[in-house]
Protein backbone atom coordinates (compact mmCIF):
# COMPACT_ATOMS: atom_id res chain seq x y z
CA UNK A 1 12.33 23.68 1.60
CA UNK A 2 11.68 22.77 -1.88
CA UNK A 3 15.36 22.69 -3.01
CA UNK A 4 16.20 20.46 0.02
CA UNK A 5 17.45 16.85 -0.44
CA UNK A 6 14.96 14.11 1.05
CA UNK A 7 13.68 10.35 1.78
CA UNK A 8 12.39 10.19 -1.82
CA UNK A 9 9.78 8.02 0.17
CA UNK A 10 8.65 11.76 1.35
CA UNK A 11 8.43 13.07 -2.58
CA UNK A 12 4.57 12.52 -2.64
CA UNK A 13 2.68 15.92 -1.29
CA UNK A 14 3.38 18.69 1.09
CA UNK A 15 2.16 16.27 4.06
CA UNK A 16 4.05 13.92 3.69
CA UNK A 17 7.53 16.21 3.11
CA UNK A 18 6.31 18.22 6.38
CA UNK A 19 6.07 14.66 8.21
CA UNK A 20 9.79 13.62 7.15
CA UNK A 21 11.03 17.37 7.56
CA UNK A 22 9.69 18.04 11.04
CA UNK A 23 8.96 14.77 13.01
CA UNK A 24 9.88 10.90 11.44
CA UNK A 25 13.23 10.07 12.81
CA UNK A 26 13.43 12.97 15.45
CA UNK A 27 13.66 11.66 19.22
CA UNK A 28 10.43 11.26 20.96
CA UNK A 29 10.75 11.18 24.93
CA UNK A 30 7.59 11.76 25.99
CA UNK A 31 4.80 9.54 26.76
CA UNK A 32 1.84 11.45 25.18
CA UNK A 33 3.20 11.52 21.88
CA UNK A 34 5.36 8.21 21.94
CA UNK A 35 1.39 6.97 22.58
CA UNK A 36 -0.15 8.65 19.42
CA UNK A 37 2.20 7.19 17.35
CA UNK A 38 1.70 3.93 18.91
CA UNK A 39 -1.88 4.06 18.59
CA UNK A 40 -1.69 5.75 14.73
CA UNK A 41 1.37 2.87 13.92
CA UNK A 42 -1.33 0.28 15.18
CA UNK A 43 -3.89 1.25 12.94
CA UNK A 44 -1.48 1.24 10.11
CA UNK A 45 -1.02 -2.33 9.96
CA UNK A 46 -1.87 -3.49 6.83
CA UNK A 47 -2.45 -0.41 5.33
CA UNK A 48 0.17 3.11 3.47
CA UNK A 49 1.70 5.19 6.40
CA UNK A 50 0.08 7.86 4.10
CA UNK A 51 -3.79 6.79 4.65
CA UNK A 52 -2.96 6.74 8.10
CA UNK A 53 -0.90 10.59 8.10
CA UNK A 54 -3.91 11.95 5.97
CA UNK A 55 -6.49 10.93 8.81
CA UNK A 56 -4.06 12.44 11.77
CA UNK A 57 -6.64 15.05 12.68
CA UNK A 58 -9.40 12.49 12.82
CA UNK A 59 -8.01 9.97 15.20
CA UNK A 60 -6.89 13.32 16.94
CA UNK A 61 -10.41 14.34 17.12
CA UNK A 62 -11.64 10.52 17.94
CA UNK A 63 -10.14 9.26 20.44
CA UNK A 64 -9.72 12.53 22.67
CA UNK A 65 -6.46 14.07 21.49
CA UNK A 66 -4.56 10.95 21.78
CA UNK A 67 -5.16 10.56 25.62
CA UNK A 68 -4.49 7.50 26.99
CA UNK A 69 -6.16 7.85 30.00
CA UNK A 70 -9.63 8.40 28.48
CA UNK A 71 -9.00 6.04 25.57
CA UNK A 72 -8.33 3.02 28.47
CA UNK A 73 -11.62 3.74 29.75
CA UNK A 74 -13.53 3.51 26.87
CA UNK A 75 -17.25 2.25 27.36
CA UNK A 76 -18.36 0.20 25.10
CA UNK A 77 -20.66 2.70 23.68
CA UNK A 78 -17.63 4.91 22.70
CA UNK A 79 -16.31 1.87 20.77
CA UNK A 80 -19.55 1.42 18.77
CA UNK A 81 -19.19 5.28 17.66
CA UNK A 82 -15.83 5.36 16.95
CA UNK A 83 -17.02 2.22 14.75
CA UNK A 84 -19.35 4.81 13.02
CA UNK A 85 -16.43 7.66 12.35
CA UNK A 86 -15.66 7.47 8.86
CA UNK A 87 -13.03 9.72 9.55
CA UNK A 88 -10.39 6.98 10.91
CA UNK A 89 -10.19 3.60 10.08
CA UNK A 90 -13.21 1.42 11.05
CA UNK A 91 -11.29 -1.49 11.82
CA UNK A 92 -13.57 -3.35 14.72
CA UNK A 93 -9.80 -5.52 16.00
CA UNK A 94 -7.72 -2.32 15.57
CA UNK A 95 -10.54 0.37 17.56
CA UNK A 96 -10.62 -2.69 20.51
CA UNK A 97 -6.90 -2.70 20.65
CA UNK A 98 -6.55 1.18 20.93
CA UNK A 99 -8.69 0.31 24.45
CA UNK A 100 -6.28 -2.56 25.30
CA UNK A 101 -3.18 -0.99 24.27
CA UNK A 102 -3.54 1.88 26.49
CA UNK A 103 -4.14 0.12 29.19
CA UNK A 104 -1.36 -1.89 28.72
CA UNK A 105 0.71 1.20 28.00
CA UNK A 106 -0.39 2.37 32.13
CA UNK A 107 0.43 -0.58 33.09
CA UNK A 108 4.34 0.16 31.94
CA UNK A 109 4.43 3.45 33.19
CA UNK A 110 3.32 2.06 36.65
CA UNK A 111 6.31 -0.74 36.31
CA UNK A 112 9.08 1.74 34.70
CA UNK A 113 8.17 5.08 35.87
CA UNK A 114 7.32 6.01 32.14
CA UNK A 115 6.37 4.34 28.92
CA UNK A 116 9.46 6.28 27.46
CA UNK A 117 12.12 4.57 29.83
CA UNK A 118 10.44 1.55 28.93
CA UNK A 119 10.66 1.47 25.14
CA UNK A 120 14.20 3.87 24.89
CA UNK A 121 15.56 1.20 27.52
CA UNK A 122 15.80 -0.98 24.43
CA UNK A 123 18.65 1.27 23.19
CA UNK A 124 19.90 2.41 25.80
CA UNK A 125 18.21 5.36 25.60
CA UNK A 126 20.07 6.57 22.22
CA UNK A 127 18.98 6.63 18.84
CA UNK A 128 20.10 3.93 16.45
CA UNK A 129 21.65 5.50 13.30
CA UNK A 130 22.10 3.38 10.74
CA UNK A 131 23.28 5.65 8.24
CA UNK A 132 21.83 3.95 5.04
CA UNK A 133 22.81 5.03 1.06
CA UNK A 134 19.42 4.16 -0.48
CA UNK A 135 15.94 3.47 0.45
CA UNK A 136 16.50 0.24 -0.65
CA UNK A 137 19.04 -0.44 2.72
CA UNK A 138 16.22 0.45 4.87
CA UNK A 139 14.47 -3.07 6.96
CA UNK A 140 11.06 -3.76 7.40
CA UNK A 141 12.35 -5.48 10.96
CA UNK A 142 15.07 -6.13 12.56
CA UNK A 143 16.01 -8.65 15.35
CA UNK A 144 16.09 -5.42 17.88
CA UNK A 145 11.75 -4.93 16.48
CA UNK A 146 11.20 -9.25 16.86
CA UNK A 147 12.44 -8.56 20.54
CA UNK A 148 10.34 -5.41 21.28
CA UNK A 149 7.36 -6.65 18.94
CA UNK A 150 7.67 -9.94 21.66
CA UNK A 151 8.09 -8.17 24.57
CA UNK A 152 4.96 -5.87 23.91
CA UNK A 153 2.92 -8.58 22.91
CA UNK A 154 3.93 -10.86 25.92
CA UNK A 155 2.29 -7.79 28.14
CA UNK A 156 -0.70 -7.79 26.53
CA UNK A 157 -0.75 -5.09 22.98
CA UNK A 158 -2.25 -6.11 20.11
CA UNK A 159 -1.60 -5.22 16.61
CA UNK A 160 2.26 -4.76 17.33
CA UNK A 161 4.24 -7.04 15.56
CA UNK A 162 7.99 -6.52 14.31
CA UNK A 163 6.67 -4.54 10.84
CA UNK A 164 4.66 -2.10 12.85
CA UNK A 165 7.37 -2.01 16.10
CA UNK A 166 10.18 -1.02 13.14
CA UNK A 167 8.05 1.64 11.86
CA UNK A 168 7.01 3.25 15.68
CA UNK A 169 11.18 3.00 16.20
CA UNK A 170 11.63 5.07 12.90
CA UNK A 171 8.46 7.57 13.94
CA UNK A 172 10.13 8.40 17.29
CA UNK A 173 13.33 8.57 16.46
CA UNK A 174 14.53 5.28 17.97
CA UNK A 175 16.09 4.69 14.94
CA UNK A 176 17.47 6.86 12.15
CA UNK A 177 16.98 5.67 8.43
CA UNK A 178 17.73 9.33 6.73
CA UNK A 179 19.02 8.08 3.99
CA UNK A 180 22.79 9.18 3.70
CA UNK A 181 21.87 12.66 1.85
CA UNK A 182 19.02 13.81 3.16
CA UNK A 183 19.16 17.06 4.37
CA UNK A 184 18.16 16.36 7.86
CA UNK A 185 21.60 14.15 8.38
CA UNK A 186 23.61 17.63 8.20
């Protein structure tokens, strides 16, 4: 893999190549995972992608492998140690909204059948490829991230605005920014 033609944004460590080489940009379907990168896109905000990649394991560990269903049930308690964990980000707004995000997130699969048809109905349920030359051509937003950002926040998330919406889009594949030649685009 080391000969291979990347992101240059990727050029930083072995974690960061296997994130762009295995998962950013690849279509994401299912609820469980489109959910972990919600919650770990959510906790970004403000912060490097990277911090928040290099913890993965943590928030893994933290708030029960990503579930959901536990996580919307949270006690109050379990907040106030997750506040303690100095393994994820200790952000008092950001641990609430994991607690009101995934209840939210039911609350879409109950309306749409799944969070997936939900978010993918936005595109119709095909990736957006906007086959960009540099890394310069990629957006922060766009007006397709304003709409979802909007939507999502109408229903109740928190710490989902356009910035972090365009980067969950990339994550799951919603979107592909490759640039032009990187080696995935072959």
């Amino acid at each position: 893999m080391e000969n291979k033609k990347r992101c240059s944004w990727c050029e930083k460590d072995d974690l960061y190549r296997k994130y762009h080489d295995e998962e950013w940009g690849k279509p994401v379907y299912d609820d469980p995972t489109l959910f972990e990168f919600l919650l770990l896109e959510t906790f970004q905000a403000g912060l490097s992608w990277y911090t928040i990649l290099s913890k993965r394991e943590n928030f893994c560990k933290a708030f029960d492998n990503f579930d959901y269903k536990k996580i919307a049930q949270y006690s109050e308690g379990k907040i106030q140690e997750l506040l303690l964990d100095a393994g994820i980000i200790r952000n008092k707004l950001k641990v609430y909204s994991a607690v009101t995000n995934a209840q939210n997130f039911i609350k879409i699969q109950e309306e749409f059948g799944s969070f997936s048809k939900y978010i993918w109905g936005f595109v119709d349920g095909k990736p957006i490829d906007n086959n960009l030359q540099s890394l310069k051509d990629i957006p922060a937003t766009t007006p397709l991230s304003d709409a979802i950002s909007k939507d999502l926040k109408k229903r109740g998330f928190k710490f989902v605005g356009s910035t972090v919406v365009y980067a969950h889009m990339q994550a799951t594949g919603m979107v592909n920014d490759h640039i032009a030649n990187c080696w995935t685009r072959s």
